[in-house]
Structures are given as structure tokens and as C-alpha cells.
PDB file of N, CA and C in Angstrom:
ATOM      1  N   UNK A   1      -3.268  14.094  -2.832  1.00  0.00           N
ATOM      2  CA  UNK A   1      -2.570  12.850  -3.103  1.00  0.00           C
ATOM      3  C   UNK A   1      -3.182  11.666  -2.363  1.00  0.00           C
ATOM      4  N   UNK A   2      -4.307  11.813  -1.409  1.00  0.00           N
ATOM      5  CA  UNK A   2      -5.100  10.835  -0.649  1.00  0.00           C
ATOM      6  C   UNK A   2      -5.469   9.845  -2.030  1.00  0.00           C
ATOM      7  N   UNK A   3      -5.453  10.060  -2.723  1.00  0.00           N
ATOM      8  CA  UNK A   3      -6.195   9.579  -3.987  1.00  0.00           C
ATOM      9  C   UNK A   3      -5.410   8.459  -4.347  1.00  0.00           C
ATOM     10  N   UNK A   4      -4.271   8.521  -4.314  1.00  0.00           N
ATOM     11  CA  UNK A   4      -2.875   7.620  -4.698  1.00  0.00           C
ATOM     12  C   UNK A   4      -3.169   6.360  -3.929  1.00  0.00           C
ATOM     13  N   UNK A   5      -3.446   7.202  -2.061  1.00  0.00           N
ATOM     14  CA  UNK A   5      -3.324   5.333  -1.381  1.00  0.00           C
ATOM     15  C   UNK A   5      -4.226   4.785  -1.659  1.00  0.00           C
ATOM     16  N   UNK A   6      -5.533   5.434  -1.559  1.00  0.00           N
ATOM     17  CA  UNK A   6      -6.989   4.769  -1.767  1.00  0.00           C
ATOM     18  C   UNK A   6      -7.106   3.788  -2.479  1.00  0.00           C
ATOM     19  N   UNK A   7      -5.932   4.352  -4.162  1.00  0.00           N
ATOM     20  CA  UNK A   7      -6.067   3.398  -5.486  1.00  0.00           C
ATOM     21  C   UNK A   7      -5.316   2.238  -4.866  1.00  0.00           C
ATOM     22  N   UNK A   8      -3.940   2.458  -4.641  1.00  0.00           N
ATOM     23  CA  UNK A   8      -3.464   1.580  -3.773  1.00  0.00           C
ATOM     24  C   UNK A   8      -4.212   0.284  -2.855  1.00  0.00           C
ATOM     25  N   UNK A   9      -4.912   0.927  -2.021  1.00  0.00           N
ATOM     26  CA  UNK A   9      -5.308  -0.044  -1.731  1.00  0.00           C
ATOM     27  C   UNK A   9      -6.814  -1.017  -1.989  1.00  0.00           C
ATOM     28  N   UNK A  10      -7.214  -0.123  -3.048  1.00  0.00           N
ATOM     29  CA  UNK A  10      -8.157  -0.562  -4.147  1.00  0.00           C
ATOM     30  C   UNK A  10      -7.691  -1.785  -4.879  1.00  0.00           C
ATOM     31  N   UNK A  11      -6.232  -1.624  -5.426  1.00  0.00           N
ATOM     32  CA  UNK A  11      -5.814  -2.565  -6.349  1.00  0.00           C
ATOM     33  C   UNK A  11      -4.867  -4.003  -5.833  1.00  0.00           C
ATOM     34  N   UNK A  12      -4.712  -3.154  -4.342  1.00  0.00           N
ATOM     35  CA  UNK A  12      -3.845  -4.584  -3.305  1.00  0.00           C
ATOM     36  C   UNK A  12      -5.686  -5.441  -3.078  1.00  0.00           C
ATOM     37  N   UNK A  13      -6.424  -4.917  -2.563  1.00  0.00           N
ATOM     38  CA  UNK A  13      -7.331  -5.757  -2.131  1.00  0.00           C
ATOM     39  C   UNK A  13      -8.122  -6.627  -3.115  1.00  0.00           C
ATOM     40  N   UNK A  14      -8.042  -5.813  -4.189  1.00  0.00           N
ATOM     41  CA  UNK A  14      -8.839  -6.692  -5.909  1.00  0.00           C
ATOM     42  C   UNK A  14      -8.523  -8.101  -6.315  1.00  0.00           C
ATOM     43  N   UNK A  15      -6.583  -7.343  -5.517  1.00  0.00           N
ATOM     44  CA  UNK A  15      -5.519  -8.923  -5.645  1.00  0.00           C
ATOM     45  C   UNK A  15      -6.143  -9.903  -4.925  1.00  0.00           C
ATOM     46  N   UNK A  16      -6.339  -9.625  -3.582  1.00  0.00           N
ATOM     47  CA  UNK A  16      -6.514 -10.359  -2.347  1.00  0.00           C
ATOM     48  C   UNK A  16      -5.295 -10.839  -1.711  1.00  0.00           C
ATOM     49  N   UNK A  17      -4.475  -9.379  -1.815  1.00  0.00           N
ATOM     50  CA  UNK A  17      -3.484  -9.082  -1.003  1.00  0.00           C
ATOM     51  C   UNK A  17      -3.317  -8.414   0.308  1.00  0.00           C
ATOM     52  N   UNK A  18      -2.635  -9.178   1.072  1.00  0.00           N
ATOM     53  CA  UNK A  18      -2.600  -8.509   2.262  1.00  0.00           C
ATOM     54  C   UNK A  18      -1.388  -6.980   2.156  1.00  0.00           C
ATOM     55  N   UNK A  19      -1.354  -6.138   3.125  1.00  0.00           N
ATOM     56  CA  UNK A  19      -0.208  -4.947   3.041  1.00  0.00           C
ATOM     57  C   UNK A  19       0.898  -6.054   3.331  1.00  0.00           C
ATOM     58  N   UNK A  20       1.072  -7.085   3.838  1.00  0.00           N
ATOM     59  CA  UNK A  20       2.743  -8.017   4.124  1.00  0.00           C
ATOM     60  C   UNK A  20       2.953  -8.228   2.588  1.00  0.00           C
ATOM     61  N   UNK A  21       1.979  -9.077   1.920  1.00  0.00           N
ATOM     62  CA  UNK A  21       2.113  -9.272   0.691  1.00  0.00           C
ATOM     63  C   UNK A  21       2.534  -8.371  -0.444  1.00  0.00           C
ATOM     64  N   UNK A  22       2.145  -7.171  -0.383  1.00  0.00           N
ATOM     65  CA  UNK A  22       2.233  -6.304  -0.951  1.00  0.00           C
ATOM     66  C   UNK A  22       3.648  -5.524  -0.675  1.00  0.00           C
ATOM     67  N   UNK A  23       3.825  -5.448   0.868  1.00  0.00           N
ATOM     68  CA  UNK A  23       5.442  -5.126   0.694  1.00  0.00           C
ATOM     69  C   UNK A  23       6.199  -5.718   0.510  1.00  0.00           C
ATOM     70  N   UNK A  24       6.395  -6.925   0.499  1.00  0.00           N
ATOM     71  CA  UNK A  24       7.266  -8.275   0.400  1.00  0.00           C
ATOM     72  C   UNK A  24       7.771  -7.768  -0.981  1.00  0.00           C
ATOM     73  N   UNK A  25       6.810  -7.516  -1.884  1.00  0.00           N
ATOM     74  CA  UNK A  25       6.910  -7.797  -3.437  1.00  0.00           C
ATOM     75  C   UNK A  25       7.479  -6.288  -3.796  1.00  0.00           C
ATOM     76  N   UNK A  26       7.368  -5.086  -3.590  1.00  0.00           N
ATOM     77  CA  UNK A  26       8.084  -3.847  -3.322  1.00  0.00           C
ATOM     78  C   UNK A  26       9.104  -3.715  -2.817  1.00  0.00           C
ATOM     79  N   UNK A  27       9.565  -4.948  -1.833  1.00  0.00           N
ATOM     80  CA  UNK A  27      10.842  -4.673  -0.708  1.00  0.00           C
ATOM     81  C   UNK A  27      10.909  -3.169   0.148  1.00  0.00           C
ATOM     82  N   UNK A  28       9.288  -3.430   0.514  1.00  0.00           N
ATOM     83  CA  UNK A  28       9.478  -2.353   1.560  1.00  0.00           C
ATOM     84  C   UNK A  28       8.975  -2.878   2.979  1.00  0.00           C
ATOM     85  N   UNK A  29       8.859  -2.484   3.869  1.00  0.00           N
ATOM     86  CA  UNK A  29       7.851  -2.695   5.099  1.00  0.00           C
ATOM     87  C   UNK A  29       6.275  -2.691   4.663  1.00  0.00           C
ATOM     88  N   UNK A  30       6.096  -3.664   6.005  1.00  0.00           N
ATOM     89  CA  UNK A  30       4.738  -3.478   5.683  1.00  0.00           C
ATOM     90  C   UNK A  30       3.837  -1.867   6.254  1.00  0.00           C
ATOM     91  N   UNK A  31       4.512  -1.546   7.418  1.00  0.00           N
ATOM     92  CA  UNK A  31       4.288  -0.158   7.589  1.00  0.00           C
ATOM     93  C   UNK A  31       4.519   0.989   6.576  1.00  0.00           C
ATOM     94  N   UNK A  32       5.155   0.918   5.906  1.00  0.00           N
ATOM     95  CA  UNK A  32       5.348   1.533   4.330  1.00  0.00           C
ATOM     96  C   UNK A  32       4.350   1.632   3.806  1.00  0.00           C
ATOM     97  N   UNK A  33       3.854   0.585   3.367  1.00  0.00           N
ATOM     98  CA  UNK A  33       2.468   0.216   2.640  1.00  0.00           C
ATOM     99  C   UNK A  33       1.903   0.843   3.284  1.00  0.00           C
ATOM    100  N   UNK A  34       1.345   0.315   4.471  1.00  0.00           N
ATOM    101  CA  UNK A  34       0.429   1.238   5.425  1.00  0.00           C
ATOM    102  C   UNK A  34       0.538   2.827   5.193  1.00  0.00           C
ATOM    103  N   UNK A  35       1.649   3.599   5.402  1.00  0.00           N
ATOM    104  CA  UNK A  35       1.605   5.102   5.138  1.00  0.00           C
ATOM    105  C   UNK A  35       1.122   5.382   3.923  1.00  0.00           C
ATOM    106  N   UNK A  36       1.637   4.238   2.851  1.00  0.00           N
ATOM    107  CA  UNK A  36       1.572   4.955   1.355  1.00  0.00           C
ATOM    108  C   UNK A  36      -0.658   4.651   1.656  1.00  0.00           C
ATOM    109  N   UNK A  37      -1.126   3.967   2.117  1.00  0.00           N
ATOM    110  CA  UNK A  37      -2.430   3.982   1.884  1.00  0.00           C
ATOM    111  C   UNK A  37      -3.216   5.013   3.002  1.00  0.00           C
ATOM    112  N   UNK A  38      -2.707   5.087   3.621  1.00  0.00           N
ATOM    113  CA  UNK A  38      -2.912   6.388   4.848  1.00  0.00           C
ATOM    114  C   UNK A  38      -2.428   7.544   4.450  1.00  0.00           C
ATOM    115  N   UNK A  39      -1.590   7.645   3.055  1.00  0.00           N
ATOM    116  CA  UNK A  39      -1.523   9.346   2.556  1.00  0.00           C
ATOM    117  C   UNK A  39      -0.281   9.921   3.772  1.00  0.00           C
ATOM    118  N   UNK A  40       0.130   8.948   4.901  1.00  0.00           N
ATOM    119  CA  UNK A  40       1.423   9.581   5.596  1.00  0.00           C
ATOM    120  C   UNK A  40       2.122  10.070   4.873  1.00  0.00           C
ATOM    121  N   UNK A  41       3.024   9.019   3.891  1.00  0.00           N
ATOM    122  CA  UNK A  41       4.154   8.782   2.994  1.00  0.00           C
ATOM    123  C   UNK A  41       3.767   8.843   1.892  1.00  0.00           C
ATOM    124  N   UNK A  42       4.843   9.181   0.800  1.00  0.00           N
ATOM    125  CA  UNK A  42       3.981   8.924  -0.608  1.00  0.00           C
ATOM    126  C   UNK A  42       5.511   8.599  -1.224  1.00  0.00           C
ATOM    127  N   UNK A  43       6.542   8.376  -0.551  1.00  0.00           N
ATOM    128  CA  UNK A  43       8.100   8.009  -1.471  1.00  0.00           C
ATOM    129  C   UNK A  43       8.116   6.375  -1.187  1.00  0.00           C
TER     130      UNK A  43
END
């Protein structure tokens, strides 16, 4: 599932999004983001 954040953060950076930006718009943390692209977390 490493594969998931990678895309993740393949498709935040394409934006020229930061992980704040990116959780803002999810309503999650930005540490959230962070796990989901670090393969910690994946919910």
C-alpha cells in the first residue's frame, strides 16, 4: 500500500500543494497527510 502515499504525494506536489493545503481541503491534520504519504496510516 506504500504505493497509495507515493501517488498521494505525486498528485499534492503536481498541485503545488503543500501537506497544510492538502489537509485543510480533506479536513484532516496535516500530520494525517503526512502518515497517509509515509504509508503509517492509510484511513
Amino acid at each position: 500500500m506504500a504505493n497509495v502515499g507515493k501517488q498521494i504525494k505525486k498528485l499534492r506536489m503536481a498541485r503545488s500543494m503543500t501537506q497544510d493545503d492538502l489537509a485543510e481541503r480533506l479536513f484532516v491534520s496535516r500530520q494525517t497527510v503526512s502518515n497517509y504519504e509515509t504509508g503509517v496510516s492509510l484511513r
